[in-house]
Protein backbone atom coordinates (compact mmCIF):
# COMPACT_ATOMS: atom_id res chain seq x y z
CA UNK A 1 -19.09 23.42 58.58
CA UNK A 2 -19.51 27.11 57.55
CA UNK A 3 -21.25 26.14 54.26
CA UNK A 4 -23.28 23.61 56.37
CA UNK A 5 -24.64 26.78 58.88
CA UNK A 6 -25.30 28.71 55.35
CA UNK A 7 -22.14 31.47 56.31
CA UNK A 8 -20.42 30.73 52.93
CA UNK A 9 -22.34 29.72 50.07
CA UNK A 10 -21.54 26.75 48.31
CA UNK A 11 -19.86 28.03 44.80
CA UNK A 12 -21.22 27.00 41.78
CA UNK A 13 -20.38 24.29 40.06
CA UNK A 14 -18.52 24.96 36.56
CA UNK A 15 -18.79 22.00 34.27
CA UNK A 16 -16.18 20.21 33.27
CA UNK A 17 -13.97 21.80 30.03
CA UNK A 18 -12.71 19.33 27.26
CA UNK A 19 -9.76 19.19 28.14
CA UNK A 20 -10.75 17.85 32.11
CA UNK A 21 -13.02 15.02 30.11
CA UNK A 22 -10.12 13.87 28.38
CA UNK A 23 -8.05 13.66 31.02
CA UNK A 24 -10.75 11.81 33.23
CA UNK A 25 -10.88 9.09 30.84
CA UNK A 26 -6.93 8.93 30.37
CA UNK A 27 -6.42 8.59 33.85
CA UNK A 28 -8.99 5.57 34.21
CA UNK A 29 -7.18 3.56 31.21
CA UNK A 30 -4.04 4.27 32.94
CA UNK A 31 -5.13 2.92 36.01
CA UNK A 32 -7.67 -0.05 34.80
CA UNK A 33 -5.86 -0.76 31.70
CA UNK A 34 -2.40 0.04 31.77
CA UNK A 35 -2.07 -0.56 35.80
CA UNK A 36 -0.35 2.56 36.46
CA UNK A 37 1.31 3.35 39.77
CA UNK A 38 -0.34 6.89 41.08
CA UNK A 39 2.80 8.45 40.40
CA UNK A 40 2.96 7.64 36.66
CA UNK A 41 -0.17 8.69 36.39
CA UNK A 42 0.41 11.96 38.13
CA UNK A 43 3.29 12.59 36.19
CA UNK A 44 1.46 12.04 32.69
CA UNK A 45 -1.20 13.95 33.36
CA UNK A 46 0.68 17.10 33.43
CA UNK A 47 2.25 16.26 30.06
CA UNK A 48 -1.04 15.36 28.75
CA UNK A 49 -2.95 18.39 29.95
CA UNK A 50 -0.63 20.58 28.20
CA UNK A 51 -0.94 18.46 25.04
CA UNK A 52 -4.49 18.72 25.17
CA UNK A 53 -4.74 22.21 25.62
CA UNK A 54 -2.38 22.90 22.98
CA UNK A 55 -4.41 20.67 20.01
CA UNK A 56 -8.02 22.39 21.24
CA UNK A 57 -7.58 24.89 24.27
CA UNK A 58 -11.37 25.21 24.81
CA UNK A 59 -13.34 23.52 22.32
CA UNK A 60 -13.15 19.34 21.59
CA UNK A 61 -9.33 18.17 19.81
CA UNK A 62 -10.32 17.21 16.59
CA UNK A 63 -8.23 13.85 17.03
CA UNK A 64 -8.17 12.15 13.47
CA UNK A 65 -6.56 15.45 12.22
CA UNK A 66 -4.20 15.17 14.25
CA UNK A 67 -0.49 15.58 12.07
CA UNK A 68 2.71 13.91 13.22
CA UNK A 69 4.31 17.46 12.93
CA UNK A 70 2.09 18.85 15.61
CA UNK A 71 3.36 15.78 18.03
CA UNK A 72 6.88 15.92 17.05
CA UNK A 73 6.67 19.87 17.85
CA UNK A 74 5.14 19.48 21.47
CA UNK A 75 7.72 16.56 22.32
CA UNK A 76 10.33 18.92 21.52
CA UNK A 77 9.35 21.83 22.81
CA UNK A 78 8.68 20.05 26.40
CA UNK A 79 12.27 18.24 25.90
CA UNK A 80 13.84 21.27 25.45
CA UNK A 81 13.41 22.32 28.62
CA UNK A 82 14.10 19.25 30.37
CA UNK A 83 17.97 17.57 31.81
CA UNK A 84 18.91 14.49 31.64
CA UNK A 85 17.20 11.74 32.02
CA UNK A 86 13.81 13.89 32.38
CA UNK A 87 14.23 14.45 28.69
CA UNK A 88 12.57 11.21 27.70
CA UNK A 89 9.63 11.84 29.63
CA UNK A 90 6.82 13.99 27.02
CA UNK A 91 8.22 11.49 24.52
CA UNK A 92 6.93 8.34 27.14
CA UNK A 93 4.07 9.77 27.95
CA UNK A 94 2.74 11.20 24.47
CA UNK A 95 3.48 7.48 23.51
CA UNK A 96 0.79 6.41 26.30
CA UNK A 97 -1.62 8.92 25.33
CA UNK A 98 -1.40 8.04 21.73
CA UNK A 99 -2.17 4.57 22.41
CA UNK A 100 -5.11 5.70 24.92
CA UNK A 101 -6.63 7.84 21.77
CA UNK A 102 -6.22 4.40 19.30
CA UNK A 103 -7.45 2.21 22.16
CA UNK A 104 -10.41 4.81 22.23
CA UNK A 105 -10.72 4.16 18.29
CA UNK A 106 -10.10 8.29 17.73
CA UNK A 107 -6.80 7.85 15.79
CA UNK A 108 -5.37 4.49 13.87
CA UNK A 109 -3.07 1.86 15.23
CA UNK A 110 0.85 3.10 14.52
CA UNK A 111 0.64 6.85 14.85
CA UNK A 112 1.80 6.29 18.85
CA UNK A 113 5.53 5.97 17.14
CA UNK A 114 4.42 9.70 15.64
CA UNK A 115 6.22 10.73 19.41
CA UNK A 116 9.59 10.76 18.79
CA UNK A 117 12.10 9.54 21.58
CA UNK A 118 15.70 11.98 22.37
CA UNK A 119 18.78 11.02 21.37
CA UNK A 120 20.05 9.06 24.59
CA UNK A 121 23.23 7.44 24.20
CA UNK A 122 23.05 4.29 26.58
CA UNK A 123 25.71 3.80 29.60
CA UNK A 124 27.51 7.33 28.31
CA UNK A 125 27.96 8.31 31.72
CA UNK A 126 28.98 6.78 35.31
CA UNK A 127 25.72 6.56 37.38
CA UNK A 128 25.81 9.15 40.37
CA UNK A 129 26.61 7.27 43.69
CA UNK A 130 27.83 7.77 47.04
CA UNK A 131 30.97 6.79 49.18
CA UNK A 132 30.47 4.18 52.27
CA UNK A 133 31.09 7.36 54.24
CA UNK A 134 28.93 9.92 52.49
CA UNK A 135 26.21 7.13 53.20
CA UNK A 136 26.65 7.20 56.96
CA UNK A 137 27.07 10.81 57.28
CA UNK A 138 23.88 11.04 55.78
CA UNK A 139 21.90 8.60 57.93
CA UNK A 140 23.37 10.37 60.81
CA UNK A 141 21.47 13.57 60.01
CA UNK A 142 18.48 12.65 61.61
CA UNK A 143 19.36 11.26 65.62
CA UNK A 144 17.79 13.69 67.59
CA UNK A 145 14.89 11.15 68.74
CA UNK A 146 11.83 13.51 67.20
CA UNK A 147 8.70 11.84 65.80
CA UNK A 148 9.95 13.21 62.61
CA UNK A 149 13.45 12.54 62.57
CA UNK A 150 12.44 8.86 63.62
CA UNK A 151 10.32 8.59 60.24
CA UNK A 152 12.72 10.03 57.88
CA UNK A 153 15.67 7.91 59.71
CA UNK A 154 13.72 4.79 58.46
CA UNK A 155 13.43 5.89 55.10
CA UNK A 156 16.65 6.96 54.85
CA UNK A 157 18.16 3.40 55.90
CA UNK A 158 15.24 2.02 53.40
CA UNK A 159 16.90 3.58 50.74
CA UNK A 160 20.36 3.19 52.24
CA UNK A 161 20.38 -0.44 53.06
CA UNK A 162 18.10 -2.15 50.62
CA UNK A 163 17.64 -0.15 47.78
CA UNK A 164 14.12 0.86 47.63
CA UNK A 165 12.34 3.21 45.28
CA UNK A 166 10.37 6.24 46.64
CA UNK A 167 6.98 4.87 45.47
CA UNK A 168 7.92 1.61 47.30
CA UNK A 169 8.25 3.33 51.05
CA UNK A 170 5.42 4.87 50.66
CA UNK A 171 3.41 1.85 49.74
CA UNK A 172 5.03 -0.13 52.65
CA UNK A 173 2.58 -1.23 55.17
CA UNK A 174 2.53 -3.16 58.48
CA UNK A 175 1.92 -5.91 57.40
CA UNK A 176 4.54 -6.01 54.88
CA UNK A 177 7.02 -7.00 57.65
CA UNK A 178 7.53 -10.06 58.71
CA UNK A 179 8.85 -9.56 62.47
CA UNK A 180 9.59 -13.07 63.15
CA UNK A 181 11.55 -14.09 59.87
CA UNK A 182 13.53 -10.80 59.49
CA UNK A 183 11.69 -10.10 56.19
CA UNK A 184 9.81 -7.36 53.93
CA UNK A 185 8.03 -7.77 51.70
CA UNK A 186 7.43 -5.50 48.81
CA UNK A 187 4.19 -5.07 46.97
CA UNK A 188 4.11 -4.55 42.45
CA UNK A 189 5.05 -1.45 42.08
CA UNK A 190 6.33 -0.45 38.68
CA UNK A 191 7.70 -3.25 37.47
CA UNK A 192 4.05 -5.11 38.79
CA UNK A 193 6.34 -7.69 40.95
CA UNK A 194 6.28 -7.81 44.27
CA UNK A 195 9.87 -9.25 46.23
CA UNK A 196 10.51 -9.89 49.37
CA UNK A 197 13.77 -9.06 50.67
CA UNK A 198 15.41 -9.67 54.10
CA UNK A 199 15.43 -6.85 56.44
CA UNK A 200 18.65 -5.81 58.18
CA UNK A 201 19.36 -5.52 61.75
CA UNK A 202 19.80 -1.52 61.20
CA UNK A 203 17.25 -1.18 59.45
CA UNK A 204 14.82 -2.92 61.87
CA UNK A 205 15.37 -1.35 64.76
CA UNK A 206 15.04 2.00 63.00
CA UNK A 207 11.43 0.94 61.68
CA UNK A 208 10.00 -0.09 65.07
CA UNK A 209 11.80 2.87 66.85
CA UNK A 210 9.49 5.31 64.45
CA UNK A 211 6.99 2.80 65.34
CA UNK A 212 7.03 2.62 68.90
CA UNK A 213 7.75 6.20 69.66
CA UNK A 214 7.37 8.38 66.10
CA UNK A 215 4.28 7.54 64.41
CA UNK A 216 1.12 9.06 65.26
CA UNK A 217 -2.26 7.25 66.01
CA UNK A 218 -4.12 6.49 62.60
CA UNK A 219 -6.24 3.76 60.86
CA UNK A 220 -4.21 3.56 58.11
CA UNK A 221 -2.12 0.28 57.46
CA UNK A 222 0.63 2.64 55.65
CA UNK A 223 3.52 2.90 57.73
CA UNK A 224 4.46 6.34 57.24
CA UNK A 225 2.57 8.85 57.79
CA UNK A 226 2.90 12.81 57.50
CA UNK A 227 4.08 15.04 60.14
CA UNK A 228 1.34 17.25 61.11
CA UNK A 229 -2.07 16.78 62.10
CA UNK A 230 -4.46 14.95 60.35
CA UNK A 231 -1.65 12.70 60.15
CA UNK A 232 -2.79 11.41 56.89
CA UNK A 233 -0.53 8.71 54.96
CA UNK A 234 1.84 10.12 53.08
CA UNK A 235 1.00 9.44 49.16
CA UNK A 236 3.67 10.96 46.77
CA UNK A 237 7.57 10.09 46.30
CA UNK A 238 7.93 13.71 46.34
CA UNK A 239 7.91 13.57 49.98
CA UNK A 240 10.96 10.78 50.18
CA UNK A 241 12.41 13.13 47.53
CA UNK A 242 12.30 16.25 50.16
CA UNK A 243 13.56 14.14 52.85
CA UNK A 244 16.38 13.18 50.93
CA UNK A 245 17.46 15.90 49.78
CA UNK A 246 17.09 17.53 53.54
CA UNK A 247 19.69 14.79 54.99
CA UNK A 248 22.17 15.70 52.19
CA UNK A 249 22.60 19.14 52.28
CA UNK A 250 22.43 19.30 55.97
CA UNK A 251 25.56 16.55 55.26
CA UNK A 252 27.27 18.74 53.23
CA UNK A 253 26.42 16.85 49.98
CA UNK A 254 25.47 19.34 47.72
CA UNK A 255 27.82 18.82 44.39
CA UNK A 256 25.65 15.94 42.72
CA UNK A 257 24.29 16.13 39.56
CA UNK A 258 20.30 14.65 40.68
CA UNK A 259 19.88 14.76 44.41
CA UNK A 260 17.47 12.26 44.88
CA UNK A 261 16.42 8.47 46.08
CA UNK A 262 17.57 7.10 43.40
CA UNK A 263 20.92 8.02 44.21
CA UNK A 264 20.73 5.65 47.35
CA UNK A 265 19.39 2.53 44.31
CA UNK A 266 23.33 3.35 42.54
CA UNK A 267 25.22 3.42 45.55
CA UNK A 268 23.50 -0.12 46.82
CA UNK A 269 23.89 -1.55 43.35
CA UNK A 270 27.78 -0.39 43.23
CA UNK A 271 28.24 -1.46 46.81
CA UNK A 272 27.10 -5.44 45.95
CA UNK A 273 29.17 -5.01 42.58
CA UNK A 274 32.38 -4.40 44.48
CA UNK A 275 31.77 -6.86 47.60
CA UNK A 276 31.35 -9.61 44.89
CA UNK A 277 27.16 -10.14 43.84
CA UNK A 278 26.16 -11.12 40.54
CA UNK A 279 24.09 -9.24 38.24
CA UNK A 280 21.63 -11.32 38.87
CA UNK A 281 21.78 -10.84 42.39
CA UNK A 282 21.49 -6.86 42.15
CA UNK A 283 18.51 -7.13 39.91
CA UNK A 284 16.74 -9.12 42.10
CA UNK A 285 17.15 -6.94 45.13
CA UNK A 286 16.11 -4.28 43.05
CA UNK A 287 13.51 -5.21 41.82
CA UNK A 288 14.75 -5.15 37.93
CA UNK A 289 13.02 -7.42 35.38
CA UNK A 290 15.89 -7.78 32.80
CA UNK A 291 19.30 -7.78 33.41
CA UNK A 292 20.47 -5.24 30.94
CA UNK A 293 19.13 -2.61 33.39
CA UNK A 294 21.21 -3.72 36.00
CA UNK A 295 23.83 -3.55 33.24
CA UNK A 296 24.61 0.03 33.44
CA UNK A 297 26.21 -0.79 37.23
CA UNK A 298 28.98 -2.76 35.15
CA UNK A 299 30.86 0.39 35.57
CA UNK A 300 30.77 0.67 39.10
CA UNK A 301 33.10 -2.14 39.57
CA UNK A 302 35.97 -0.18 39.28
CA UNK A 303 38.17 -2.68 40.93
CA UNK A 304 37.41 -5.18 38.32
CA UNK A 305 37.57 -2.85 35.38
CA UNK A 306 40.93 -1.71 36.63
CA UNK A 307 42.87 -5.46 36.51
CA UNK A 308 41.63 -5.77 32.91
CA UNK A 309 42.55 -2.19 31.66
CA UNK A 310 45.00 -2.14 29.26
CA UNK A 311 47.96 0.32 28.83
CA UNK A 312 47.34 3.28 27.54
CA UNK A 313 49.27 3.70 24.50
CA UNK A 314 50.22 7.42 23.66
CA UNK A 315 52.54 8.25 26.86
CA UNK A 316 51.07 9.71 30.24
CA UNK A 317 47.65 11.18 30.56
């Protein structure tokens, strides 16, 4: 409005750098492509910029010298300051941009393996889940009837009850449920499948309480929406993430390793291990396309794993 009125000039425009060209036409094969979710794009970017910067800074990379020393540095270098699981990500992403810069005929076919991956040492570790208790405490965080405590209630029972990834609340829509059946249905995400999955009784009510009486007037078909004014949809999982991480320290669970949403996908999975579902069963309310990622939730059925344990051999422990 001020710029409109001529109060504040309109600031000249500073054409793009090489490194913002690049990146433009990443994110477009990424999206048109590849069919990357927003988030994976988001997330590759950042790794990517720095890449970028670091083979030209100002002037245009010089791609087809590019050396397999100069990727194997960067990987490591972002790696090293990474935990975790988060380790693998500049090697995933370098892979992707790779095979943007030989889909873009600048370097040959083969030199995307040039990123090399951590050592990861598969099922080392129990995944991080919660107790039936821990999970209620947590949902009970938010009950004092606000427009906001409404919203994050739902997603917290989202997470709680069926499973859901961050990017997949946030994608939810009205029209994804199904009122009449007792049904939602969720749309290709990152595994590009969309599921439908039944929607519990708890999990109902809390949606069309936030509904009713929580969610603002908008146009927008997404369901949730942010908490101040414009009331605009919300768009990354980093806002599930916050709310998440909210409910448990205000529950007093502070000691885990990651404190995030897909703490609420381990505790679901172990849950339908130890009440009896198939593997096959968990990856399908999950939304997993092969089974040996559902795999690693062998280990959360501790019951079974304890009446075929063997005696352990050199005295007590």
């Amino acid at each position: 409005m001020l710029r409109q009125h001529g109060v504040v000039i309109e600031p000249p425009t500073e054409p793009p750098t090489p490194v913002d060209r690049w990146l433009t036409r990443y994110d477009h094969y990424l999206e048109q492509v590849v069919g990357a979710t927003a988030s994976t794009r988001e997330r590759y970017r950042c790794i990517v910029r720095r890449f970028i910067s670091a083979c030209g800074g100002t002037t245009e990379p010089d791609w087809p010298s590019l050396t397999a020393q100069t990727i194997t540095a960067f990987v490591r270098r972002e790696a090293a300051t990474r935990q975790g699981h988060g380790r693998k990500a500049p090697s995933v992403a370098m892979r992707s941009f790779l095979r943007f810069l030989v889909f873009q005929g600048e370097i040959r076919p083969g030199w995307e393996a040039a990123a090399p991956p951590p050592p990861q040492w598969t099922h080392a570790a129990l995944p991080v889940r919660l107790t039936p208790e821990e999970v209620e405490r947590v949902v009970a965080v938010y009950h004092d009837g606000t427009a906001r405590s409404l919203r994050n209630r739902a997603m917290l029972l989202l997470l709680a009850r069926l499973g859901l990834r961050a990017g997949e609340i946030i994608a939810l829509r009205l029209e994804d449920i199904d009122w009449y059946e007792g049904r939602l249905f969720i749309r290709p995400g990152k595994t590009h499948q969309e599921r439908c999955l039944p929607l519990p009784q708890a999990v109902g009510h809390a949606l069309a309480a936030y509904l009713k009486d929580g969610r603002s007037r908008s146009d927008s078909r997404q369901i949730f929406l942010q908490g101040r004014a414009p009331f605009a949809p919300l768009t990354t999982n980093a806002a599930v993430r916050w709310v998440v991480q909210q409910a448990l320290r205000r529950a007093g669970i502070s000691k885990r390793p990651r404190l995030g949403s897909h703490l609420f996908r381990h505790t679901v999975a172990s849950q339908m291990l130890n009440r009896g579902a198939s593997f096959k069963d968990v990856a399908d309310v999950l939304g997993h396309r092969c089974l040996q990622t559902t795999s690693i939730y062998a280990k959360l059925e501790l019951e079974a794993l304890a009446a075929v344990a063997l005696p352990w051999l050199g005295g007590e422990q």
